[in-house]
C-alpha atoms as a PDB file:
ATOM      1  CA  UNK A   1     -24.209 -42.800 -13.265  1.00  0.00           C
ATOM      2  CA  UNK A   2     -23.552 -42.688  -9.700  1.00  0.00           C
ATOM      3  CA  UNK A   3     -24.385 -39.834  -7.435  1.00  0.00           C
ATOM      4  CA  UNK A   4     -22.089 -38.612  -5.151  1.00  0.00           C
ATOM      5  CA  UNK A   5     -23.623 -38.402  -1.695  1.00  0.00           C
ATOM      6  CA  UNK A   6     -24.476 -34.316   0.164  1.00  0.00           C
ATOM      7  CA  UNK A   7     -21.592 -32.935   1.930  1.00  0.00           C
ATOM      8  CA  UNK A   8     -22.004 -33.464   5.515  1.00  0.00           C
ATOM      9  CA  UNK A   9     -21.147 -30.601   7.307  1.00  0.00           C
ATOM     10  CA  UNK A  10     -19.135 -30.676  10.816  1.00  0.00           C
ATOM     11  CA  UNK A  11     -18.065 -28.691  13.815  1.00  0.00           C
ATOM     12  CA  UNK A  12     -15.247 -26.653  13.138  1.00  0.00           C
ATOM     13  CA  UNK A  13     -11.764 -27.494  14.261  1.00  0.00           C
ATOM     14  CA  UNK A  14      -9.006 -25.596  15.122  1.00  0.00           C
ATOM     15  CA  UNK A  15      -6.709 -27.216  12.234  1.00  0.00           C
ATOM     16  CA  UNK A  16      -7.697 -29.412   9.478  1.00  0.00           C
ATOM     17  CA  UNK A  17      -5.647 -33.078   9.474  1.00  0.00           C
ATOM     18  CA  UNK A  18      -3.247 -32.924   6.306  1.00  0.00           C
ATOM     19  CA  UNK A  19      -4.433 -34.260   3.274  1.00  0.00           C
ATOM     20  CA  UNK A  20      -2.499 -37.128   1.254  1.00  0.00           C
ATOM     21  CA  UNK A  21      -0.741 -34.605  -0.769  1.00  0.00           C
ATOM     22  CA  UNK A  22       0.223 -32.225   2.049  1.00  0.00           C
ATOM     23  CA  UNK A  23      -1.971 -29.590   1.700  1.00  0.00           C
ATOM     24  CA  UNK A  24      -4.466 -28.787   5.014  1.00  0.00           C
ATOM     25  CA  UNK A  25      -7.019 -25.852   5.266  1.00  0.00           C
ATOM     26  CA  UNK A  26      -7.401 -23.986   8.485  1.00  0.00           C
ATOM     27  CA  UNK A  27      -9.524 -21.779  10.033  1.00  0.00           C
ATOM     28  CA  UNK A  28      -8.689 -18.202   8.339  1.00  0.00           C
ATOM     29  CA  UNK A  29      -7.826 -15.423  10.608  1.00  0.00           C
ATOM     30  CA  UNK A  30      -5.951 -11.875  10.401  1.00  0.00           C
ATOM     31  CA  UNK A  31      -3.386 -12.655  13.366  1.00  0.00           C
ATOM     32  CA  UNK A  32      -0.245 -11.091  12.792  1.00  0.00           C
ATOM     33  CA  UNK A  33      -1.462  -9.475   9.177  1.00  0.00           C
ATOM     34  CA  UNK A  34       0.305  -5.965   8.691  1.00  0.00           C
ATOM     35  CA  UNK A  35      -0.593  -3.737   6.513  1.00  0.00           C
ATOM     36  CA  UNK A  36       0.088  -2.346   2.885  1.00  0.00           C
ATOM     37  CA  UNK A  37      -1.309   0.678   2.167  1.00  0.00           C
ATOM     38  CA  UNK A  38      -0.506   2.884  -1.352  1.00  0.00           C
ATOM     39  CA  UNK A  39      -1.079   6.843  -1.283  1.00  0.00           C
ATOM     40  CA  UNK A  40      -1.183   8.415  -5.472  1.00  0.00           C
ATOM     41  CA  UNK A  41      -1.568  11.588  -6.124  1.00  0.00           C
ATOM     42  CA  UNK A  42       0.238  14.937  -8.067  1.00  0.00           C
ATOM     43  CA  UNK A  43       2.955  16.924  -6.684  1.00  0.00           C
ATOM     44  CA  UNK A  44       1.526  19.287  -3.554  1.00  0.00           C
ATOM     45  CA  UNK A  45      -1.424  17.021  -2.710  1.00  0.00           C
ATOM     46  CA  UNK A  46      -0.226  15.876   0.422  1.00  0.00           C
ATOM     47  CA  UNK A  47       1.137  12.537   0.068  1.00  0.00           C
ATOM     48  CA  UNK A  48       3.959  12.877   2.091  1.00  0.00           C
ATOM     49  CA  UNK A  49       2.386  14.462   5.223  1.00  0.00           C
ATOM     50  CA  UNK A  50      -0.420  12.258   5.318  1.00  0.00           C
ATOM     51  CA  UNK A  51       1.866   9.349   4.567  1.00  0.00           C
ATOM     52  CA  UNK A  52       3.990  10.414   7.567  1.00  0.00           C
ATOM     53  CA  UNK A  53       0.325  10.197   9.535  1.00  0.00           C
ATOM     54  CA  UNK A  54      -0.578   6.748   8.765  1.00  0.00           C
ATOM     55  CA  UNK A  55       3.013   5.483   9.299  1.00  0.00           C
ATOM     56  CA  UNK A  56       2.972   7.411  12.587  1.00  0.00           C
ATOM     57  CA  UNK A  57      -0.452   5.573  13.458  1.00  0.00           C
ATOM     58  CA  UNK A  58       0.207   2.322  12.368  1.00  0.00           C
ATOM     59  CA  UNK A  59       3.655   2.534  14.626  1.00  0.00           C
ATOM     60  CA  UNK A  60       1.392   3.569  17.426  1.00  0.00           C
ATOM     61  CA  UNK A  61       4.141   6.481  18.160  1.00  0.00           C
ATOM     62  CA  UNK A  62       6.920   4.081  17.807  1.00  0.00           C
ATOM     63  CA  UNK A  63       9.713   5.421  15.648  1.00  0.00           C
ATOM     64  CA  UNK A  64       9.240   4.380  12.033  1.00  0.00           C
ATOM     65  CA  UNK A  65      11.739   3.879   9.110  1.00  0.00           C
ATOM     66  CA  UNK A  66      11.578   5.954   5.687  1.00  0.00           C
ATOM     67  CA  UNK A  67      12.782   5.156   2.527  1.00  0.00           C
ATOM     68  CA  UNK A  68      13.007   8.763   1.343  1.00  0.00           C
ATOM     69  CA  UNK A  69      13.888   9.274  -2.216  1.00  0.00           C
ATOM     70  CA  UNK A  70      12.237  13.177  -2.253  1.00  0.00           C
ATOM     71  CA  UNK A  71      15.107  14.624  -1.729  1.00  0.00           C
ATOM     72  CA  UNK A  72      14.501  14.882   2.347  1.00  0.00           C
ATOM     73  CA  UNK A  73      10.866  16.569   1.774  1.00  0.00           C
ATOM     74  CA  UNK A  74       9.434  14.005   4.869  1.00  0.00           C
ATOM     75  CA  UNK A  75      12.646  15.214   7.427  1.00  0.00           C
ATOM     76  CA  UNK A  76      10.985  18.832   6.913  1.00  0.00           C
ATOM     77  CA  UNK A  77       8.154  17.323   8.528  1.00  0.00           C
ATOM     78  CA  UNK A  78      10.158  15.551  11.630  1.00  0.00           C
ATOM     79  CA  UNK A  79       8.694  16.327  15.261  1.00  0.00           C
ATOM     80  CA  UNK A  80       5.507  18.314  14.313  1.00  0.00           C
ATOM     81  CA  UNK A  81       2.974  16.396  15.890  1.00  0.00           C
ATOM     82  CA  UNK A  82       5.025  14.038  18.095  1.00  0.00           C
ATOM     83  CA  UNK A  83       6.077  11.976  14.461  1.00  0.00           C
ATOM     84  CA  UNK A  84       9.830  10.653  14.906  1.00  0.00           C
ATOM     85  CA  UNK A  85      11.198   8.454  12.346  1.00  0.00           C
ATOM     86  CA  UNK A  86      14.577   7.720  10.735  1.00  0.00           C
ATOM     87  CA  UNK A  87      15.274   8.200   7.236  1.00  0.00           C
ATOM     88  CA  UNK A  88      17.589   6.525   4.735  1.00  0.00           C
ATOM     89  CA  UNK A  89      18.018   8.651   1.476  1.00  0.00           C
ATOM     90  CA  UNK A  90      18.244   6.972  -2.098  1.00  0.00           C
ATOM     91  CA  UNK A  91      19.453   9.309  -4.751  1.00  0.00           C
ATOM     92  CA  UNK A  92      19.613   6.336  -7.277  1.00  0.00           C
ATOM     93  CA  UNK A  93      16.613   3.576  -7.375  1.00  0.00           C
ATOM     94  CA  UNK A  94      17.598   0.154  -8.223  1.00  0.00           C
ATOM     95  CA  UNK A  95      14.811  -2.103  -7.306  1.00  0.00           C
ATOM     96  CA  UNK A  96      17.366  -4.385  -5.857  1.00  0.00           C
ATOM     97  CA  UNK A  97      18.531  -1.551  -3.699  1.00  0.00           C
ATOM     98  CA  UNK A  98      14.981  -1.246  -2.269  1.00  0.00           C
ATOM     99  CA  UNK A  99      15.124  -4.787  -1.837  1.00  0.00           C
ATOM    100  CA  UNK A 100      17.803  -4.802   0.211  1.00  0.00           C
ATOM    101  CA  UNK A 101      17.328  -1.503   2.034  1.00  0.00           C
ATOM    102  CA  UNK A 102      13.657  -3.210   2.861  1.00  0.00           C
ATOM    103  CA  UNK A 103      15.964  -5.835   4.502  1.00  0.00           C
ATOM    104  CA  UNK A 104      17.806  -3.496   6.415  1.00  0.00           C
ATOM    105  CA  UNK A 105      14.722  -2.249   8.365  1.00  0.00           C
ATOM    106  CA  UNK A 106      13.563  -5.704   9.130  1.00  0.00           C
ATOM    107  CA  UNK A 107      16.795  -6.450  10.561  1.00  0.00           C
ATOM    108  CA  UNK A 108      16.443  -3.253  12.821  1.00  0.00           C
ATOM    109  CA  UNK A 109      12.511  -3.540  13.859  1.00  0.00           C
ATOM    110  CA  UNK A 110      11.353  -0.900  12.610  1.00  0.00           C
ATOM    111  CA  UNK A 111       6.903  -1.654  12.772  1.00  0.00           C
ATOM    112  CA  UNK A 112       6.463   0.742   9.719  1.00  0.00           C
ATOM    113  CA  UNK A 113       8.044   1.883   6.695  1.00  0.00           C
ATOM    114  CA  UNK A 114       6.868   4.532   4.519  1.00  0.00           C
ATOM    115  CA  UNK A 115       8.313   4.134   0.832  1.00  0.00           C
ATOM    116  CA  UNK A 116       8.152   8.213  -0.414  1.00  0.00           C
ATOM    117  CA  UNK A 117       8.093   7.274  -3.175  1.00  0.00           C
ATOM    118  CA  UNK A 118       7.525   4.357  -4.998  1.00  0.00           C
ATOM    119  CA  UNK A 119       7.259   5.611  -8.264  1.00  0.00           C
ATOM    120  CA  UNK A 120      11.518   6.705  -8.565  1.00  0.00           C
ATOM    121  CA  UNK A 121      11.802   2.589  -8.511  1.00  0.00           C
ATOM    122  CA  UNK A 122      10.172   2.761 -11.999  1.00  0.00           C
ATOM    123  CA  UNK A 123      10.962   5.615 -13.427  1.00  0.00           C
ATOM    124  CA  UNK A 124      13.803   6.878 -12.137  1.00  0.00           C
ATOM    125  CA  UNK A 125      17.466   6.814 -12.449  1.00  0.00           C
ATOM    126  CA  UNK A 126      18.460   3.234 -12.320  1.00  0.00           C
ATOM    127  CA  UNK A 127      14.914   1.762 -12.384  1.00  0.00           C
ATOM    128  CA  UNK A 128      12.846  -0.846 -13.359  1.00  0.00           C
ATOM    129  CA  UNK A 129      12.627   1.547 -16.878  1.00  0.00           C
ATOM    130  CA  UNK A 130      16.325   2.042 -16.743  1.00  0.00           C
ATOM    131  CA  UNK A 131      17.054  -1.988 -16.386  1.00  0.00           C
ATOM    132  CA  UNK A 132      14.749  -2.884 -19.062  1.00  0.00           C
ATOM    133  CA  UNK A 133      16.498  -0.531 -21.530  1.00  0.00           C
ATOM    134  CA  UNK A 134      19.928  -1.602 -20.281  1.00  0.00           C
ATOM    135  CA  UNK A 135      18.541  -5.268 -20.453  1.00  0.00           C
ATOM    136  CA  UNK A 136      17.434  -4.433 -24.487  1.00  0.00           C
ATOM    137  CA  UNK A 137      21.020  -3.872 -25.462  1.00  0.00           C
ATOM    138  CA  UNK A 138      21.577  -7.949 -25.050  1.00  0.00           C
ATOM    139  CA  UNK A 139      18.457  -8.438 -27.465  1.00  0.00           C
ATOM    140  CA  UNK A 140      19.484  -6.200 -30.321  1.00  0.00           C
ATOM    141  CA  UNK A 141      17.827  -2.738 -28.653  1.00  0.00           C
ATOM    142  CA  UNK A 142      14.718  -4.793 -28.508  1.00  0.00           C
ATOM    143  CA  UNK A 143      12.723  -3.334 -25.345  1.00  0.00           C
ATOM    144  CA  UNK A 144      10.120  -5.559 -25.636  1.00  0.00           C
ATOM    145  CA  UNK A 145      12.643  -8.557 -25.207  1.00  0.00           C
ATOM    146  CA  UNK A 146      14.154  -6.405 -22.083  1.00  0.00           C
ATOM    147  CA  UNK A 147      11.299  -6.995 -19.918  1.00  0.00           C
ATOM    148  CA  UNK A 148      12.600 -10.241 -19.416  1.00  0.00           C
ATOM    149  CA  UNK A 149      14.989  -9.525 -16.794  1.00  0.00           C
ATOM    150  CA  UNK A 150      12.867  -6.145 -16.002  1.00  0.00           C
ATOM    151  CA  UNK A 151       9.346  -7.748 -15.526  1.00  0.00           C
ATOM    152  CA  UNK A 152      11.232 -10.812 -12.480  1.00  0.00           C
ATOM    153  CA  UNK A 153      12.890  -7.727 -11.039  1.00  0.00           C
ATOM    154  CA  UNK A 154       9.832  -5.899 -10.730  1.00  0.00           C
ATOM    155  CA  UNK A 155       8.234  -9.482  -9.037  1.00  0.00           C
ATOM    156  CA  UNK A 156      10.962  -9.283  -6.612  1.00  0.00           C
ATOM    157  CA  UNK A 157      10.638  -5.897  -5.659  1.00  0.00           C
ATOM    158  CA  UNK A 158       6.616  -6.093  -4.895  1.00  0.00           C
ATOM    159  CA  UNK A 159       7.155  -9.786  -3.092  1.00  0.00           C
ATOM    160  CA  UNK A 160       9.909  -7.604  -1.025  1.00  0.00           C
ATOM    161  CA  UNK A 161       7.248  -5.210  -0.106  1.00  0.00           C
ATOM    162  CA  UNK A 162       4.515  -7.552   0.677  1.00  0.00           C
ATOM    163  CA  UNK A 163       6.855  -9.804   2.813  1.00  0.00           C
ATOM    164  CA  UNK A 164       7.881  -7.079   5.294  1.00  0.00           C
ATOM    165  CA  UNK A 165       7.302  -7.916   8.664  1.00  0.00           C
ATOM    166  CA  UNK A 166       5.899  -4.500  10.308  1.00  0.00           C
ATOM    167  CA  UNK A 167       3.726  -2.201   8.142  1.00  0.00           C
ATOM    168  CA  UNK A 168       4.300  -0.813   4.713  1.00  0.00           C
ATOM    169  CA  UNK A 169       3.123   2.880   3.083  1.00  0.00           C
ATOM    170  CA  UNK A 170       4.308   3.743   0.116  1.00  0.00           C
ATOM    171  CA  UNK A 171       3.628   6.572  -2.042  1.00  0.00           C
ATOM    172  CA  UNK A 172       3.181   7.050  -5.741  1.00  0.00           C
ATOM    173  CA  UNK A 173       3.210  10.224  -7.714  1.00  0.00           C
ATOM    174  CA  UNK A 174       0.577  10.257 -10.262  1.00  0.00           C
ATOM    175  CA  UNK A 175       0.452  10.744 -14.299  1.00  0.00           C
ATOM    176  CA  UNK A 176      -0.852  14.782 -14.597  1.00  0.00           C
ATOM    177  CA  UNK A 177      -3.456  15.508 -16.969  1.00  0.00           C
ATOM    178  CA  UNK A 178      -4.723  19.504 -17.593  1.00  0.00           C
ATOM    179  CA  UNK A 179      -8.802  19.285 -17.957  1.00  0.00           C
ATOM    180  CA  UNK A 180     -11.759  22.280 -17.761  1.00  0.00           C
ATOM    181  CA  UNK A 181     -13.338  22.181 -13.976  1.00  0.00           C
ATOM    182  CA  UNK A 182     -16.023  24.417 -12.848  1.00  0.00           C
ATOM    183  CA  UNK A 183     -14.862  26.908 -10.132  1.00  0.00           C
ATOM    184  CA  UNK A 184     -17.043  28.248  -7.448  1.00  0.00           C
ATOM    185  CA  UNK A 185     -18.216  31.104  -9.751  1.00  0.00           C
ATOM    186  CA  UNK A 186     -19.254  28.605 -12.037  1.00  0.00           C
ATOM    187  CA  UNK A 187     -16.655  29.510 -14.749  1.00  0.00           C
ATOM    188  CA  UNK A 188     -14.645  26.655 -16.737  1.00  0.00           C
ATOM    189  CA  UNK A 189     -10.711  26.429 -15.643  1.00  0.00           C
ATOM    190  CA  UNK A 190      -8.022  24.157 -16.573  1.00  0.00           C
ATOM    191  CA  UNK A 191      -7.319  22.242 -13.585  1.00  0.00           C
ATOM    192  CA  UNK A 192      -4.411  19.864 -13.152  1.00  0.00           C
ATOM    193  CA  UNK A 193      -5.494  15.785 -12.043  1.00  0.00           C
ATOM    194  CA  UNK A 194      -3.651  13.205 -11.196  1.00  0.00           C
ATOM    195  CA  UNK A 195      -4.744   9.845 -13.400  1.00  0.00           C
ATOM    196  CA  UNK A 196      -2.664   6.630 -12.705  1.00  0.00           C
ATOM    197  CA  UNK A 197       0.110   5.811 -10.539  1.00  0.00           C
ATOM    198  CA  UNK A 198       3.968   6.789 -12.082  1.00  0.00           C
ATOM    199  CA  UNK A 199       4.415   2.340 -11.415  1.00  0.00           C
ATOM    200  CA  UNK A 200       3.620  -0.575 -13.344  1.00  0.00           C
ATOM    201  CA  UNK A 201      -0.047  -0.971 -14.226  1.00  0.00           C
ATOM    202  CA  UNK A 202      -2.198  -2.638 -11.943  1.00  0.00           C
ATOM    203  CA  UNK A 203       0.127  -1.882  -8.854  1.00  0.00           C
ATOM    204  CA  UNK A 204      -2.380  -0.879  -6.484  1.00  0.00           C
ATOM    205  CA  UNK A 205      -4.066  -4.371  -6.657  1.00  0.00           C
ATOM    206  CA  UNK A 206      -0.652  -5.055  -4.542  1.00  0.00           C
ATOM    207  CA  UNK A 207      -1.861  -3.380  -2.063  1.00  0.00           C
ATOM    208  CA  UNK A 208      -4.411  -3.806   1.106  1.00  0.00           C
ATOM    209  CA  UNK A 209      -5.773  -0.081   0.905  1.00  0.00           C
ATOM    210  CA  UNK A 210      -5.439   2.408  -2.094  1.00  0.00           C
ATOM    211  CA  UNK A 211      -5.959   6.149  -2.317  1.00  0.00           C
ATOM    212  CA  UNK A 212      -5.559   8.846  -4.171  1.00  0.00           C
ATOM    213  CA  UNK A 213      -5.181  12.739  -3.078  1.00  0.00           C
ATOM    214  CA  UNK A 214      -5.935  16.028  -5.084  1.00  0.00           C
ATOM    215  CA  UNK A 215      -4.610  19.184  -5.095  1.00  0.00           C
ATOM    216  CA  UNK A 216      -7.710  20.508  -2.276  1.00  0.00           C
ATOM    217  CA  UNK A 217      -5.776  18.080   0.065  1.00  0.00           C
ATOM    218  CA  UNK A 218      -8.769  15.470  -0.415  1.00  0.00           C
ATOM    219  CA  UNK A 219      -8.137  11.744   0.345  1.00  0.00           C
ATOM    220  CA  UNK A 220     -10.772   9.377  -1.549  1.00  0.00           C
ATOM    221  CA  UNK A 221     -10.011   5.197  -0.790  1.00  0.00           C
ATOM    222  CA  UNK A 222     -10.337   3.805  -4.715  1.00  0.00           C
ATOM    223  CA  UNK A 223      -9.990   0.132  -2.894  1.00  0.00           C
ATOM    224  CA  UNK A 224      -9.908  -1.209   0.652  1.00  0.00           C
ATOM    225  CA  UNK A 225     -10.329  -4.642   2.543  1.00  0.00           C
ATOM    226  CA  UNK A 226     -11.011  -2.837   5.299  1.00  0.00           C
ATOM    227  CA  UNK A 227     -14.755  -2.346   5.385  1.00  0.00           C
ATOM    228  CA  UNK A 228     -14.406   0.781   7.844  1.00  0.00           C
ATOM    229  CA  UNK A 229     -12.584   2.515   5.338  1.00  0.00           C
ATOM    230  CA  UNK A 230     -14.069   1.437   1.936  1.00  0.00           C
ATOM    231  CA  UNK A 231     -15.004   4.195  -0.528  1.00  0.00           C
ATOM    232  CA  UNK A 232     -14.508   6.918   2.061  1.00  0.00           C
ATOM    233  CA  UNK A 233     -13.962  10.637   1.052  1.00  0.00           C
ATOM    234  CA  UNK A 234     -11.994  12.535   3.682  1.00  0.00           C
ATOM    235  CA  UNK A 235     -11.161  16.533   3.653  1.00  0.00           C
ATOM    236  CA  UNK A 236      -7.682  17.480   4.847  1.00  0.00           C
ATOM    237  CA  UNK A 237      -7.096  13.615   6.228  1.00  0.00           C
ATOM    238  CA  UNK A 238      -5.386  13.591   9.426  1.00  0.00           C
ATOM    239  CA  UNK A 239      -3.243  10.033   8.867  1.00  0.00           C
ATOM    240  CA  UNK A 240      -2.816   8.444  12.271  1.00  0.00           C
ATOM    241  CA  UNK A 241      -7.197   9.058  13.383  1.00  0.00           C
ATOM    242  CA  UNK A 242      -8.556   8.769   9.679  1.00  0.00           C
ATOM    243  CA  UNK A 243      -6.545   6.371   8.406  1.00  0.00           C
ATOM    244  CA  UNK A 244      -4.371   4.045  10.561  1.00  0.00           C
ATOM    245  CA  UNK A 245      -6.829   3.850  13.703  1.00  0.00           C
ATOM    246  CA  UNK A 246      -9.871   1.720  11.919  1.00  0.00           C
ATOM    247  CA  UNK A 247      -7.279  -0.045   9.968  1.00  0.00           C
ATOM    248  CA  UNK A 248      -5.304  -1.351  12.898  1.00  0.00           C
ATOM    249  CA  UNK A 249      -9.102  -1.916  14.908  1.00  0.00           C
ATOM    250  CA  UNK A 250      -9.898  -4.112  11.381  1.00  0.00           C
ATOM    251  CA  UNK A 251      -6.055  -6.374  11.824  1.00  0.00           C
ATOM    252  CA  UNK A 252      -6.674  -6.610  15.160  1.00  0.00           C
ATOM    253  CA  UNK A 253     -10.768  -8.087  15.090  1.00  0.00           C
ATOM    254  CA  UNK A 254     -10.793 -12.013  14.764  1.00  0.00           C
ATOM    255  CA  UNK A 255     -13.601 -13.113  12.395  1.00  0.00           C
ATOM    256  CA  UNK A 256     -16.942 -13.882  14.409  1.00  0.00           C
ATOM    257  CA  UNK A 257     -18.561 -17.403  14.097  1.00  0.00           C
ATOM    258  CA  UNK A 258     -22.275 -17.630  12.661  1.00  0.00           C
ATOM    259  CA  UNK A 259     -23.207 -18.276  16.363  1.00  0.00           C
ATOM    260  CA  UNK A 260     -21.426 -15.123  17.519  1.00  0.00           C
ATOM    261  CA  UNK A 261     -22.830 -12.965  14.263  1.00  0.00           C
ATOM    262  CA  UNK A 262     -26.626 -14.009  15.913  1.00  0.00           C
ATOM    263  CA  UNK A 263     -26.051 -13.216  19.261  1.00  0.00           C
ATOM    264  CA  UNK A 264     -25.301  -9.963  18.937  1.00  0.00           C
ATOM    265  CA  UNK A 265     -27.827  -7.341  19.562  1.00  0.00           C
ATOM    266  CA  UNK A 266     -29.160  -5.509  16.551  1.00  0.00           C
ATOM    267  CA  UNK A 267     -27.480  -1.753  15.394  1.00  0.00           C
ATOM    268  CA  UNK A 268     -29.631   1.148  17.201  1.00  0.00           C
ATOM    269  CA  UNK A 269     -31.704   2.596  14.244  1.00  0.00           C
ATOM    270  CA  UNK A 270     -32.297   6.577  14.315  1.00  0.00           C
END
């Protein structure tokens, strides 16, 4: 049988010719990459106000957009700080509504929007839930045959989402469980947790940078790209410093060449 011969490696180029079949690889690169960033937690963890932070940071003080489906709990929050934005309340939660409402902010240039909250698309009145079981009454009440119009819509929502121009946030409220903590006194007490996101399964794999936030106000990153942020555990987080200033330094750094990785000068050691 005939070997094939070593790959030859060559200088890189700025842009790879097409192939036959019209597909070319290029150099990879962040440039123009925004990002998509999902906060989960229970009710009083401090979602909201830290969401409001990041949006704020990634904005770099421009006004933002929020999709506010909390009843107006982030306007409460307007001004303190120097945080402007403009909010557009949703008192029922289509996904197609967020769809288009996404549109709507792309159209006006806003750089950020925070989604507070995510998880009313889902569960909420008018829904992807609410669609599915509406969607069951074609297939004899089957609900299992309803997620065939629900599961697309859901597709269309998150594809909505990741194909915003500016920045996303979005928060999730999470599924509460009651379990036995030890207190400072060392004495067992039922404490209320937050477990998964109130969304589909899985939807945090959507997104660029996922945390979750407790009921002490404590921010812990389950998953990041961003290697300054990755598995970090931050008391009382302010948004815009802890959050959106290494993750706007990590868009904003080009990839470094093997060449450039050598020639720079070790890390001091202590």
């Amino acid at each position: 049988m005939n070997q094939l011969p070593p790959p030859v490696r060559t200088g890189r180029q700025s842009q790879a010719p097409a192939a036959d079949n019209g597909f070319a690889f290029r150099p990879a690169t962040k440039a123009g990459r925004k990002a998509r960033l999902s906060i989960q937690g229970v009710s009083g963890s401090g979602k909201t106000w830290t969401g409001l932070g990041i949006a704020h940071g990634l904005s770099e003080g421009k006004p933002f957009a929020v999709i506010d489906t909390e009843k107006g709990a982030a306007s409460l929050y307007a001004g303190i700080g120097g945080i402007q934005f403009d909010s557009c309340p949703m008192d029922t939660y289509n996904p197609r509504d967020l769809i288009r409402v996404l549109d709507a902010a792309a159209q006006a240039g806003y750089p950020t929007v925070f989604v507070d909250s995510l998880s009313h698309f889902w569960t909420g009145t008018d829904g992807t839930l609410d669609q599915v079981d509406k969607a069951s009454s074609k297939y004899g009440g089957n609900k299992f045959a309803g997620w065939k119009d629900g599961t697309p819509l859901q597709n269309e929502m998150i594809a909505a989402i990741l194909a915003y121009p500016g920045h996303v946030v979005a928060s999730m409220r999470s599924y509460t469980e009651w379990v036995l903590q030890e207190n400072e006194r060392g004495r067992k007490e039922p404490t209320r947790v937050g477990t998964r996101p109130e969304q589909r399964k899985g939807i945090e794999y959507e997104f660029d940078i996922a945390v979750s936030m407790d009921l002490d106000n404590r921010l812990e990153v389950l998953k990041s790209r961003c290697p300054g942020l990755s598995r970090k555990v931050i008391e009382r987080p302010n948004g815009a410093r802890d959050i959106a200033s290494p993750l706007l330094a990590w868009l904003s750094a080009e990839p470094k060449s093997a060449e450039q990785e050598a020639a720079q000068p070790p890390a001091p050691t202590a």
